[in-house]
PDB file of N, CA and C in Angstrom:
ATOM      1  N   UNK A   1      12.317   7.751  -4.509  1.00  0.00           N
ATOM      2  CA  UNK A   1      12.078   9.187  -4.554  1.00  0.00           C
ATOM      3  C   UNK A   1      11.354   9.613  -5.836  1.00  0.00           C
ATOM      4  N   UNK A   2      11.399   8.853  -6.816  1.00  0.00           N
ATOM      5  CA  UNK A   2      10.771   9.170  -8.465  1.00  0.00           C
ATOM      6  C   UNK A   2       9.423   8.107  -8.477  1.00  0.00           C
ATOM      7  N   UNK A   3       8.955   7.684  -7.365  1.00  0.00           N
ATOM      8  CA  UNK A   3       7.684   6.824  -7.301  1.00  0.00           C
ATOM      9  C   UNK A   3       7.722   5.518  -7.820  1.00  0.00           C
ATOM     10  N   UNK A   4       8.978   5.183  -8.531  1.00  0.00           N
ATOM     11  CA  UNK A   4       9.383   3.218  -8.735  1.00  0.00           C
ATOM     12  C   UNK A   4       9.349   2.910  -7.978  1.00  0.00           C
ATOM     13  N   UNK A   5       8.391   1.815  -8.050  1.00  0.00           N
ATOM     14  CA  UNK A   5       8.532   0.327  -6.748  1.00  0.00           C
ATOM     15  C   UNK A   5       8.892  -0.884  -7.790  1.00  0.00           C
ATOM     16  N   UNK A   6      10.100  -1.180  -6.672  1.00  0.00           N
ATOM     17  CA  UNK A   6      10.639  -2.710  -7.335  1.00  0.00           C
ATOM     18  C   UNK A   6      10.323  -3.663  -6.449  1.00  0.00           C
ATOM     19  N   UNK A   7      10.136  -5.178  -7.341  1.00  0.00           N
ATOM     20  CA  UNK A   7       9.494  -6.049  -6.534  1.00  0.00           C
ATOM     21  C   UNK A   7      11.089  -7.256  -6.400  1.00  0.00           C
ATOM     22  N   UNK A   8      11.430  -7.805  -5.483  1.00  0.00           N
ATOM     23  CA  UNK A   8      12.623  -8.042  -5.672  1.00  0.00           C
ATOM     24  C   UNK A   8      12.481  -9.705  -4.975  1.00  0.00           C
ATOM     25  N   UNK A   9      13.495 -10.507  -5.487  1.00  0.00           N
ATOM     26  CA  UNK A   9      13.472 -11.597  -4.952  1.00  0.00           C
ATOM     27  C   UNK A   9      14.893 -11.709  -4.373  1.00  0.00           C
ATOM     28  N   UNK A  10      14.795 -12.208  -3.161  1.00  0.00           N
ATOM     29  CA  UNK A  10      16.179 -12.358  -2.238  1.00  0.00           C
ATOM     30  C   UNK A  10      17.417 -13.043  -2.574  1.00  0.00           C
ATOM     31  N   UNK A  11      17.236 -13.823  -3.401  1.00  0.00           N
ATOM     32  CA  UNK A  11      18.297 -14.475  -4.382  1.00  0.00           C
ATOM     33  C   UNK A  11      19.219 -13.529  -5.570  1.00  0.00           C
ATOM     34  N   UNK A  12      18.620 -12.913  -5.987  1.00  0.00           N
ATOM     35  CA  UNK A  12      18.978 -12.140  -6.543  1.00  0.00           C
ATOM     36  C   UNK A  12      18.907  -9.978  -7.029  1.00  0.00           C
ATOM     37  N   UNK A  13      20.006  -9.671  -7.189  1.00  0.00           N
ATOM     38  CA  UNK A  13      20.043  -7.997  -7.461  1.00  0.00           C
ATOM     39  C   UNK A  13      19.426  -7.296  -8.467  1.00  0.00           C
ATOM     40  N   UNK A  14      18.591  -8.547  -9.465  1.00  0.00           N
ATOM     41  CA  UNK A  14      17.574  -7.346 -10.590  1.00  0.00           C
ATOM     42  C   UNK A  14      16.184  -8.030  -9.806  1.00  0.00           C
ATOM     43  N   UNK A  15      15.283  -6.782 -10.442  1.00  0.00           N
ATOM     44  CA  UNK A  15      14.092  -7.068  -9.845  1.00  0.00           C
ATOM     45  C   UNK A  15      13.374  -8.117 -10.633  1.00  0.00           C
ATOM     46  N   UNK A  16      12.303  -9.017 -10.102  1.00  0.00           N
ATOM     47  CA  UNK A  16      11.268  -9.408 -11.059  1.00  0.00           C
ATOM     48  C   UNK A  16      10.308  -9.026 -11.631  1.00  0.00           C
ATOM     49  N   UNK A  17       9.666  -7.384 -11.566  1.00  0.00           N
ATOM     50  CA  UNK A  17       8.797  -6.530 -12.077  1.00  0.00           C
ATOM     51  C   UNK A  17       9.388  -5.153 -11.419  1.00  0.00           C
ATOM     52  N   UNK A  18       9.046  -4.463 -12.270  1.00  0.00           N
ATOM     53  CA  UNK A  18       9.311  -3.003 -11.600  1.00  0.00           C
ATOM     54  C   UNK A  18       8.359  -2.041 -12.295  1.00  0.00           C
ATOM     55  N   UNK A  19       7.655  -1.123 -11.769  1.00  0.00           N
ATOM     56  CA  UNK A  19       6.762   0.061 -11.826  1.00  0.00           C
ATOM     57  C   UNK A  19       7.248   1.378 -11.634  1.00  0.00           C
ATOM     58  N   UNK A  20       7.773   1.627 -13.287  1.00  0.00           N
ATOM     59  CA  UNK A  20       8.227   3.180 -13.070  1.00  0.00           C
ATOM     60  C   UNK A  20       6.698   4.035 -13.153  1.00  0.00           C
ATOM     61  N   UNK A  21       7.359   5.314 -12.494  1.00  0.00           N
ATOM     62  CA  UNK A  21       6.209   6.558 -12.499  1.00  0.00           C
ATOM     63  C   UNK A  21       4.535   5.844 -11.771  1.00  0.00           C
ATOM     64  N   UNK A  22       4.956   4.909 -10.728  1.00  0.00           N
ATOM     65  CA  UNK A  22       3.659   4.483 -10.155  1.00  0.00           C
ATOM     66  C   UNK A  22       2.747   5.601  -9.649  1.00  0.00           C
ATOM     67  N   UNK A  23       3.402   6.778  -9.238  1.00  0.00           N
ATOM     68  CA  UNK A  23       2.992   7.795  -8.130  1.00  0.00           C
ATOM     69  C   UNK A  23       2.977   8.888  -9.443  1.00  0.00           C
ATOM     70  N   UNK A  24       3.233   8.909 -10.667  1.00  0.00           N
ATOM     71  CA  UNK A  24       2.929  10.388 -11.239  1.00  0.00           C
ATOM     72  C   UNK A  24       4.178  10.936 -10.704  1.00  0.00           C
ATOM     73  N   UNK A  25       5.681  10.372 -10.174  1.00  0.00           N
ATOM     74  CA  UNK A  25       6.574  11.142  -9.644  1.00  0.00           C
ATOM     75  C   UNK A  25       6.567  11.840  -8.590  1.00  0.00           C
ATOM     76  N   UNK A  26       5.607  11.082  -7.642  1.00  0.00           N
ATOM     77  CA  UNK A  26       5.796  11.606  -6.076  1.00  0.00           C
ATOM     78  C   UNK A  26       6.684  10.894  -5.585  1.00  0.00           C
ATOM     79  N   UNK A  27       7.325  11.594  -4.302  1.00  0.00           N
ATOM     80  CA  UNK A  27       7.753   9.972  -3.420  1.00  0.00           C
ATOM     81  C   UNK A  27       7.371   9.335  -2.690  1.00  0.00           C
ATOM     82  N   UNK A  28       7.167   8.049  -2.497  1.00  0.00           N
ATOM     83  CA  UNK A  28       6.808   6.788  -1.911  1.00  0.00           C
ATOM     84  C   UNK A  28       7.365   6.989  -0.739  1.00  0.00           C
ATOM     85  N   UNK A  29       6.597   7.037   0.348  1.00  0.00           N
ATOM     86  CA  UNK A  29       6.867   8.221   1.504  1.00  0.00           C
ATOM     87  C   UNK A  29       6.998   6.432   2.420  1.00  0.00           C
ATOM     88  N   UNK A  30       6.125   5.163   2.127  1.00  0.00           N
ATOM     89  CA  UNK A  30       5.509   3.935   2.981  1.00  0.00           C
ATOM     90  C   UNK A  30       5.298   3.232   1.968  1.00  0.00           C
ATOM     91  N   UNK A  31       5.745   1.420   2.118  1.00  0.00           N
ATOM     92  CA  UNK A  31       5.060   0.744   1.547  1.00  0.00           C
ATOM     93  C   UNK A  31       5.159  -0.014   2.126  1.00  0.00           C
ATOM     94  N   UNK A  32       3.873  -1.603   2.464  1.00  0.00           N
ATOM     95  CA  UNK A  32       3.582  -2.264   3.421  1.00  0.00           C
ATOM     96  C   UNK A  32       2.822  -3.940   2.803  1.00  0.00           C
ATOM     97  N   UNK A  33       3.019  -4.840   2.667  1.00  0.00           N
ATOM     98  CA  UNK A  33       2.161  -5.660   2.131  1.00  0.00           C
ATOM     99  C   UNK A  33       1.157  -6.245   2.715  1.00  0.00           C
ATOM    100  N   UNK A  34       0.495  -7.065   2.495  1.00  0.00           N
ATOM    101  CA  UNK A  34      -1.008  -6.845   3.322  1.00  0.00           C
ATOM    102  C   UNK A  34      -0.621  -7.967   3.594  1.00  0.00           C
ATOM    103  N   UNK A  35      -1.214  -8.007   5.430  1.00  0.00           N
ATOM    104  CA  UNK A  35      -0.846  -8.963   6.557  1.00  0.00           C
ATOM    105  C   UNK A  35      -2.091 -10.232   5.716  1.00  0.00           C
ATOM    106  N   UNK A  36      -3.013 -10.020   5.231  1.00  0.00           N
ATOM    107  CA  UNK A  36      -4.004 -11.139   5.176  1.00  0.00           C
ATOM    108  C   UNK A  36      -3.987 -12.080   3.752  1.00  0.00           C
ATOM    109  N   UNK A  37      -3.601 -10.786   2.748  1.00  0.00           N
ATOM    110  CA  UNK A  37      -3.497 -11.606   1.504  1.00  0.00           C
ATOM    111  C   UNK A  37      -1.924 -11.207   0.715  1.00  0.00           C
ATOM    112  N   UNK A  38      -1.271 -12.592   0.414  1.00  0.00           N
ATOM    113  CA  UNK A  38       0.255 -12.467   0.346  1.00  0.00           C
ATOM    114  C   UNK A  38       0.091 -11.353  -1.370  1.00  0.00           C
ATOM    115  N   UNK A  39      -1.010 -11.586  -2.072  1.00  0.00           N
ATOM    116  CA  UNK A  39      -0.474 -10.525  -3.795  1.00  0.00           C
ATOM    117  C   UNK A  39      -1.040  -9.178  -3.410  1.00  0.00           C
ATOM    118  N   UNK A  40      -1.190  -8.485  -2.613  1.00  0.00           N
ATOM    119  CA  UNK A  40      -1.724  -6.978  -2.077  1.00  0.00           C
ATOM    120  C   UNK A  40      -0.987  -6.603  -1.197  1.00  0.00           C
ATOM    121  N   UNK A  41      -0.689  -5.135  -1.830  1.00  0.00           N
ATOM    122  CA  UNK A  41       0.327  -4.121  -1.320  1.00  0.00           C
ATOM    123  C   UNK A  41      -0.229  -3.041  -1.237  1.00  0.00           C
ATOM    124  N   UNK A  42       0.084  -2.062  -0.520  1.00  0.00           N
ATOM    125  CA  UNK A  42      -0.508  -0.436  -0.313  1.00  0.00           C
ATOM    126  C   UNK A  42       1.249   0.136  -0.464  1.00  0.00           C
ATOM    127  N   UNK A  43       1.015   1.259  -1.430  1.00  0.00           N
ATOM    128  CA  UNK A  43       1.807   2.648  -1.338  1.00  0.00           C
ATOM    129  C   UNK A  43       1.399   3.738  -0.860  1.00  0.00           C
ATOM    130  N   UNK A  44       2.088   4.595  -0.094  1.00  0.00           N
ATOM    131  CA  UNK A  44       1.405   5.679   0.487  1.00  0.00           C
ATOM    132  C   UNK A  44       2.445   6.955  -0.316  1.00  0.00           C
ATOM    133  N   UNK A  45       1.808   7.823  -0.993  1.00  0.00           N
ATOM    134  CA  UNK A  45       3.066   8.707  -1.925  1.00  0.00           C
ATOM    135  C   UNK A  45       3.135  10.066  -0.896  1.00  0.00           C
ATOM    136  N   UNK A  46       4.155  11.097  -1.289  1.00  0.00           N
ATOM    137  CA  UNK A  46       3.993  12.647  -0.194  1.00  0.00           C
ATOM    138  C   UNK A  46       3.047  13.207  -0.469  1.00  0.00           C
ATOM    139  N   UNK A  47       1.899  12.657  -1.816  1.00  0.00           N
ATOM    140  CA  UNK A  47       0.884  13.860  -1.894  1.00  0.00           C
ATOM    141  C   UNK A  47      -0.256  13.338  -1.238  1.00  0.00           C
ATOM    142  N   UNK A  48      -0.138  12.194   0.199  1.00  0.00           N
ATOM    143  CA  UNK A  48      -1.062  11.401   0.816  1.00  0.00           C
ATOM    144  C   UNK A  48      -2.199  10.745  -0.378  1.00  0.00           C
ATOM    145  N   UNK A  49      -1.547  10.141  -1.072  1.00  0.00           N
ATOM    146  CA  UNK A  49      -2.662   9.296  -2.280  1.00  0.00           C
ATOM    147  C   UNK A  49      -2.171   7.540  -1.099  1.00  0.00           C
ATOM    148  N   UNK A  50      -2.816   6.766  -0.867  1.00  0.00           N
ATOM    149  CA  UNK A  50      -2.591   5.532  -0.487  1.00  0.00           C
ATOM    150  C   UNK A  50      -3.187   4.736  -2.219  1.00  0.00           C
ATOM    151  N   UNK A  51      -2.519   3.684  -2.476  1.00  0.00           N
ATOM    152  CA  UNK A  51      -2.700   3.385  -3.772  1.00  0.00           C
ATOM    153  C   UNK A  51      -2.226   1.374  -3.307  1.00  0.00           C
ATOM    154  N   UNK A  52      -3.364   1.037  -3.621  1.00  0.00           N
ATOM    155  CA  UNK A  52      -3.723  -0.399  -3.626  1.00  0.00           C
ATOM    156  C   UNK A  52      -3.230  -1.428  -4.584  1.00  0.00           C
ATOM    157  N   UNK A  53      -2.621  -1.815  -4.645  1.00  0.00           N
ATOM    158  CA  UNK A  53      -2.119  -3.058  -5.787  1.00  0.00           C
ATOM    159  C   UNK A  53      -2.521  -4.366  -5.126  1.00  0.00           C
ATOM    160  N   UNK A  54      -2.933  -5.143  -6.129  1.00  0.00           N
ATOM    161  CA  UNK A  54      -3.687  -6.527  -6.341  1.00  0.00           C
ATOM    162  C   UNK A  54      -2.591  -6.655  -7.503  1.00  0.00           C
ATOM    163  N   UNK A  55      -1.706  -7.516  -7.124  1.00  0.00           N
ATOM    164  CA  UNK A  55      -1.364  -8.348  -8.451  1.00  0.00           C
ATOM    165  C   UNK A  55      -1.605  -9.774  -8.613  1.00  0.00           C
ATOM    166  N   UNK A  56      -2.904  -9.982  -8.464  1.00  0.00           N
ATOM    167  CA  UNK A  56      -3.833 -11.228  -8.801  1.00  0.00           C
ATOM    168  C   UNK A  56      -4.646 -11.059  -9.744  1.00  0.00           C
ATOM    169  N   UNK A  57      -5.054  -9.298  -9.483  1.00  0.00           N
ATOM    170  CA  UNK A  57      -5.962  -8.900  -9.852  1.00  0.00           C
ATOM    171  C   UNK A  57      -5.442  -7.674 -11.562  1.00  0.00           C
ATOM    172  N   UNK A  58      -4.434  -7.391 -11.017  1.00  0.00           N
ATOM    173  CA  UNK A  58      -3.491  -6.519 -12.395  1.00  0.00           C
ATOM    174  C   UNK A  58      -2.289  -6.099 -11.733  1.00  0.00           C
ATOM    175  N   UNK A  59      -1.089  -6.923 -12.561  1.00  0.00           N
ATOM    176  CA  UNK A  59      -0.142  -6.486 -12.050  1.00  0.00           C
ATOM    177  C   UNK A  59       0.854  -5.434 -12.669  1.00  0.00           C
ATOM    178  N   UNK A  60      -0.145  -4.645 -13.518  1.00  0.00           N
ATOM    179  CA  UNK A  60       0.190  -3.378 -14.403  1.00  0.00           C
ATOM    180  C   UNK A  60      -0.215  -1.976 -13.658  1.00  0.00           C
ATOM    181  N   UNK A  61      -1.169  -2.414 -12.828  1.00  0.00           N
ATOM    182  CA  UNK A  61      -1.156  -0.419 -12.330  1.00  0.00           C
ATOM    183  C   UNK A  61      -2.176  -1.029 -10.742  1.00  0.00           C
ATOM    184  N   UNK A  62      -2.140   0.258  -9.821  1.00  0.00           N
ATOM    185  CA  UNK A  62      -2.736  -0.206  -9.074  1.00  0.00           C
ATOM    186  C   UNK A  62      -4.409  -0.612  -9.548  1.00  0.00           C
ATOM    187  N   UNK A  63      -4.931  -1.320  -8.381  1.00  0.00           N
ATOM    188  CA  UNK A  63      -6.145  -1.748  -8.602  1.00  0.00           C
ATOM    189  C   UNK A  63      -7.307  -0.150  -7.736  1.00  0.00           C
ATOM    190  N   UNK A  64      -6.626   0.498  -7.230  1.00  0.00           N
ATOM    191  CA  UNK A  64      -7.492   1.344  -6.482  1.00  0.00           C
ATOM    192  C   UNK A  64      -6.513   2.109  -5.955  1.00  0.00           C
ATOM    193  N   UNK A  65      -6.625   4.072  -5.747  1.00  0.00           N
ATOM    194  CA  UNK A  65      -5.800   5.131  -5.432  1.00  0.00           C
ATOM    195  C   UNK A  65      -7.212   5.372  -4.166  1.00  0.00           C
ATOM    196  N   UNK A  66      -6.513   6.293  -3.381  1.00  0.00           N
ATOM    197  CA  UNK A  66      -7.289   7.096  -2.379  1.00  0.00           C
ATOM    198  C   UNK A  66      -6.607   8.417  -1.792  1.00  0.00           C
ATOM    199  N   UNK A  67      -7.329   9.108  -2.112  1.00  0.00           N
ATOM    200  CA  UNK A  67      -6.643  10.556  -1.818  1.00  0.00           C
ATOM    201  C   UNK A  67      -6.830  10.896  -0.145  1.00  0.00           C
ATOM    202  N   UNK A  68      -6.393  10.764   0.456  1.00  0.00           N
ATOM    203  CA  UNK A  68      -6.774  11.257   2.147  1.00  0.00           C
ATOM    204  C   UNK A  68      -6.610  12.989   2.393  1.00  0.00           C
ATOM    205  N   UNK A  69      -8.020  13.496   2.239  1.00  0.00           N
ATOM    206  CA  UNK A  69      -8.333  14.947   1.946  1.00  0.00           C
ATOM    207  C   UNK A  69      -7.982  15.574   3.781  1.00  0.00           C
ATOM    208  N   UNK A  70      -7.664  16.867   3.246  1.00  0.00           N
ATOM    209  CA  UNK A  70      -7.507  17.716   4.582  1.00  0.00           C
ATOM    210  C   UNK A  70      -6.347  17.822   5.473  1.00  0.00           C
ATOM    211  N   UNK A  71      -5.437  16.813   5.257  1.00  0.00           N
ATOM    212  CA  UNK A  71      -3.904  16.999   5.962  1.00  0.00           C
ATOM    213  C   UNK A  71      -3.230  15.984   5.762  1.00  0.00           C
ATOM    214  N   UNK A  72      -2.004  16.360   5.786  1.00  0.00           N
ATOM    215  CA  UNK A  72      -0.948  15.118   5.251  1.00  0.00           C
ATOM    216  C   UNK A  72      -1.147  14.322   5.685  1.00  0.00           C
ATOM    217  N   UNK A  73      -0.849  13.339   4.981  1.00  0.00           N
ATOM    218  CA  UNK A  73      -0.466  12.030   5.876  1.00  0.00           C
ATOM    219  C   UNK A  73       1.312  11.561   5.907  1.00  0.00           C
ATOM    220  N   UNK A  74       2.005  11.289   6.889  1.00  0.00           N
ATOM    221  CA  UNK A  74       3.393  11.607   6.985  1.00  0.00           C
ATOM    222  C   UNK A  74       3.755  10.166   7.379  1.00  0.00           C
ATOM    223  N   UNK A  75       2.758   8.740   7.445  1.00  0.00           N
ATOM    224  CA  UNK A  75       3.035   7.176   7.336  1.00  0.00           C
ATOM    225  C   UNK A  75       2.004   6.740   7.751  1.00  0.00           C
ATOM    226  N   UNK A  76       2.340   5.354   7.483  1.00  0.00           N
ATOM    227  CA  UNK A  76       0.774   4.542   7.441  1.00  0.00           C
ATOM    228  C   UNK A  76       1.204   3.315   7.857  1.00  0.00           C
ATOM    229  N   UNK A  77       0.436   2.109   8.420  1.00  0.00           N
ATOM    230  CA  UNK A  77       0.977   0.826   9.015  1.00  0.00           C
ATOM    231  C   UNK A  77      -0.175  -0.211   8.724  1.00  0.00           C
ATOM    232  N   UNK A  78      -0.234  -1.209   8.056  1.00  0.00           N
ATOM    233  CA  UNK A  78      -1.368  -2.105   8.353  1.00  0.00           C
ATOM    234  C   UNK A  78      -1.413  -2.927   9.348  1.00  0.00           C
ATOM    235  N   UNK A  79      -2.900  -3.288   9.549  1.00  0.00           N
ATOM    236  CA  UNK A  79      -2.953  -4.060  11.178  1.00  0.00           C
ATOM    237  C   UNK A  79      -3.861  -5.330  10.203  1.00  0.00           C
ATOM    238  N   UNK A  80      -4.037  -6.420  11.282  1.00  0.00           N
ATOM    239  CA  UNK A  80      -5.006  -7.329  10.690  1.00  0.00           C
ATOM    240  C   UNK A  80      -4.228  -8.577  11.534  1.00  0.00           C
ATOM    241  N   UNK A  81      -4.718  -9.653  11.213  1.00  0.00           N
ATOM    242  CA  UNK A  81      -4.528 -10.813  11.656  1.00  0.00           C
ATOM    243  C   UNK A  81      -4.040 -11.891  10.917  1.00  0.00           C
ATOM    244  N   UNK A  82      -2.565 -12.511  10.313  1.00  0.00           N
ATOM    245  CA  UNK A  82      -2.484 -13.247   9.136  1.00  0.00           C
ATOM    246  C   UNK A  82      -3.628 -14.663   9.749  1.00  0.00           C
ATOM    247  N   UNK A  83      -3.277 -15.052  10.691  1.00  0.00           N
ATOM    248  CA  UNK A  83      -3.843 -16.449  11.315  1.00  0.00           C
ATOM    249  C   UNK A  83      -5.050 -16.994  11.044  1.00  0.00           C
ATOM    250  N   UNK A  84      -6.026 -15.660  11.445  1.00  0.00           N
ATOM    251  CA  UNK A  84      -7.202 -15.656  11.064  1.00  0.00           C
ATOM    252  C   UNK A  84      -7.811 -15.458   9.611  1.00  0.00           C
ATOM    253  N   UNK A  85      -8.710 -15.740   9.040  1.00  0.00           N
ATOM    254  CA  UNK A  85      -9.604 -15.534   7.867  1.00  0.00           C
ATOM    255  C   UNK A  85     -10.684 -14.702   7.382  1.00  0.00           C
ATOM    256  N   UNK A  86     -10.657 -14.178   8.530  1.00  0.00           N
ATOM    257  CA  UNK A  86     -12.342 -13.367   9.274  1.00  0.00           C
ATOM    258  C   UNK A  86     -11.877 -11.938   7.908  1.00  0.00           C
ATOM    259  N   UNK A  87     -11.074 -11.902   7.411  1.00  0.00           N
ATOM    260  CA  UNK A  87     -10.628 -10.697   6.547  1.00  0.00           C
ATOM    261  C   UNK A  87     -10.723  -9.397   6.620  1.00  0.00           C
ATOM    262  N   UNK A  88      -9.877  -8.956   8.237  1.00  0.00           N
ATOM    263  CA  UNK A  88     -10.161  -8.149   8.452  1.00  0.00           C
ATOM    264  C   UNK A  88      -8.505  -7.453   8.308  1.00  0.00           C
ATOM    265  N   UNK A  89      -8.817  -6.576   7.924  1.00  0.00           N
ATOM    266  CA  UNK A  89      -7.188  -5.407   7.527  1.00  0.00           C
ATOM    267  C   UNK A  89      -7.514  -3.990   7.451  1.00  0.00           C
ATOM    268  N   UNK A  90      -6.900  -3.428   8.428  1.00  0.00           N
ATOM    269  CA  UNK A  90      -6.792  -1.986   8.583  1.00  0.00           C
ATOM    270  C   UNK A  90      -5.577  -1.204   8.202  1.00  0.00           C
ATOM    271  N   UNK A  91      -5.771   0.013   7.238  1.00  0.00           N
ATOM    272  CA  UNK A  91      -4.814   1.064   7.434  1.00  0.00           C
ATOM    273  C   UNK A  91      -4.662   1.859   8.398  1.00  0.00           C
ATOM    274  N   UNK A  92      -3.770   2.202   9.178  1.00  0.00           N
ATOM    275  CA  UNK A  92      -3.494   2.925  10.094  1.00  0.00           C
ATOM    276  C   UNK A  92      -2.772   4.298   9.489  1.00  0.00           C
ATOM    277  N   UNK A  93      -3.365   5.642   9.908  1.00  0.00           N
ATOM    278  CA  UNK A  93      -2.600   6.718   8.662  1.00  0.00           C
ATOM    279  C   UNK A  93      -2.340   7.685   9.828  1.00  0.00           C
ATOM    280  N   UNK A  94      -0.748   7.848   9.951  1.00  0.00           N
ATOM    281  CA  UNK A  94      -0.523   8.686  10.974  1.00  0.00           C
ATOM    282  C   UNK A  94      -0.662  10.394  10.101  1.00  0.00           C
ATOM    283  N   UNK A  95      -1.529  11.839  10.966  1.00  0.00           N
ATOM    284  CA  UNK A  95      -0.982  12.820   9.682  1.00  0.00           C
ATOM    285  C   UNK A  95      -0.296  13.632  10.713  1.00  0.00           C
ATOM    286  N   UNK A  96       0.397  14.473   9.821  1.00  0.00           N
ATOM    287  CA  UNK A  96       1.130  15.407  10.142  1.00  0.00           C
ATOM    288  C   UNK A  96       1.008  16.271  11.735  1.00  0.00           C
ATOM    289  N   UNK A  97      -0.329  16.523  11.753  1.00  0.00           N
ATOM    290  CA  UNK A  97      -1.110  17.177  13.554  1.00  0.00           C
ATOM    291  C   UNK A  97      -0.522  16.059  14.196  1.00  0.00           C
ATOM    292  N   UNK A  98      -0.519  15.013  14.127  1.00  0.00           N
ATOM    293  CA  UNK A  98      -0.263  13.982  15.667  1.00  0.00           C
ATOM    294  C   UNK A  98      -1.575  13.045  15.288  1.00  0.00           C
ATOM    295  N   UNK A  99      -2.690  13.493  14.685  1.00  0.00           N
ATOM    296  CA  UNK A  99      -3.985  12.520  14.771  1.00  0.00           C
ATOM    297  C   UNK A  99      -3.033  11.387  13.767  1.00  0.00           C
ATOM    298  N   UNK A 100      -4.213  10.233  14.253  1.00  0.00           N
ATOM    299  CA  UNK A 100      -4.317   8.980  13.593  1.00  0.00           C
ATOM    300  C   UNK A 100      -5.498   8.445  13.125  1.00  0.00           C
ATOM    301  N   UNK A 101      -5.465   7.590  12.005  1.00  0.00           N
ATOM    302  CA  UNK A 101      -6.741   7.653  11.235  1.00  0.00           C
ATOM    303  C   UNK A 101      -6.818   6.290  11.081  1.00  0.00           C
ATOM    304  N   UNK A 102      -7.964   5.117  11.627  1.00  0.00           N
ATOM    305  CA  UNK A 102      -7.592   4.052  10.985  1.00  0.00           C
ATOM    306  C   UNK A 102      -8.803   3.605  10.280  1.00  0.00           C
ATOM    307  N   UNK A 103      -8.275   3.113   8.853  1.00  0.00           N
ATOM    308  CA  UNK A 103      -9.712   2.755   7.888  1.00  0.00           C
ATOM    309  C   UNK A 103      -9.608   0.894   7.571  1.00  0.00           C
ATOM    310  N   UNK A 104     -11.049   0.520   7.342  1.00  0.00           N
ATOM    311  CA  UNK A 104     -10.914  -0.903   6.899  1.00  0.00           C
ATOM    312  C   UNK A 104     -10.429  -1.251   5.251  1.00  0.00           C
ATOM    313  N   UNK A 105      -9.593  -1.835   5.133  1.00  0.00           N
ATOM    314  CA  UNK A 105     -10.161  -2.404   3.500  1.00  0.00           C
ATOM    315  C   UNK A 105     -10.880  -3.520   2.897  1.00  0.00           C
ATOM    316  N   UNK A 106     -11.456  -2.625   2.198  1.00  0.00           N
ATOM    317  CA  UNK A 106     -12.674  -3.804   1.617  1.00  0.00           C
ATOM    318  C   UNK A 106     -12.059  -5.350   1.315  1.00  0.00           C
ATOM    319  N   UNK A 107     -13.014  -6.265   1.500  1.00  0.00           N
ATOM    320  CA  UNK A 107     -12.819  -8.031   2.231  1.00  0.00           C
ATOM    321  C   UNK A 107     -12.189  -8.587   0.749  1.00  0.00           C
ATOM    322  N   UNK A 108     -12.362  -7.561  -0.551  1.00  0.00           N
ATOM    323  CA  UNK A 108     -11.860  -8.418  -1.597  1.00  0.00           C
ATOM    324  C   UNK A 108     -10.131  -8.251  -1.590  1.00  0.00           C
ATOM    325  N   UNK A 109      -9.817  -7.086  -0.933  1.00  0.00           N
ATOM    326  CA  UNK A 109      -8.132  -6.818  -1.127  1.00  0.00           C
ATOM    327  C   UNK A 109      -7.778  -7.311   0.128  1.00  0.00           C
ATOM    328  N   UNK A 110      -8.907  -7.953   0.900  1.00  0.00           N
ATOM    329  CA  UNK A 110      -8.080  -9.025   2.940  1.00  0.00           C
ATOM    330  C   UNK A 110      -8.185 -10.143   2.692  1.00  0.00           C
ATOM    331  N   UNK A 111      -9.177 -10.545   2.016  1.00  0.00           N
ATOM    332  CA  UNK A 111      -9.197 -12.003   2.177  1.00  0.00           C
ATOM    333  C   UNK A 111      -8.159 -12.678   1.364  1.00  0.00           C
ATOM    334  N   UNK A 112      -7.862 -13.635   2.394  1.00  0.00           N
ATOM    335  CA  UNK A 112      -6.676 -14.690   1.982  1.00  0.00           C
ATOM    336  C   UNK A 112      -7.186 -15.332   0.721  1.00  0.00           C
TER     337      UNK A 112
END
């Protein structure tokens, strides 16, 4: 609810990294890890920012925010194919009206 994401290992109850104030203190409404590449994650916060983490790439702040202008977005789902390589990964952004929105992400945050 205060925008911390903890990264947690199943063995144990403290985290192995944690990111206070990731969101500026929104809440983390979705979070999803990417079907194609195992160190990339998407947060989706209530002020519809979707926010990209690469921790290959920096595992101090996201690598890329996106504001989705014009109406909430109220959840989000990624699609893609782990099996395949072809590096293809979609956000799926349900908003608030009932529409659905689905965008690609660029081949450097899909590819395996």
């Amino acid at each position: 609810s205060d925008g911390s994401i903890r990264l947690h290992q199943m063995t144990s109850e403290y985290p192995l990294m944690q990111w206070n104030d990731s969101t500026k203190g929104q809440p983390i409404i979705a979070l999803q890890w990417a079907l194609t590449r195992p160190a990339v994650f998407f947060a989706l916060d209530a002020s519809s920012n979707v926010y990209i983490w690469d921790l290959l790439e920096n595992d101090l702040l996201p690598v890329a925010k996106q504001t989705i202008p014009s109406e909430k977005v109220v959840t989000m789902a990624l699609l893609g194919e782990p099996e395949k390589a072809n590096g293809l990964l979609g956000i799926v952004l349900a908003k608030e009206s009932g529409r659905i929105d689905i965008q690609y992400v660029k081949k450097k945050w899909a590819l395996p």
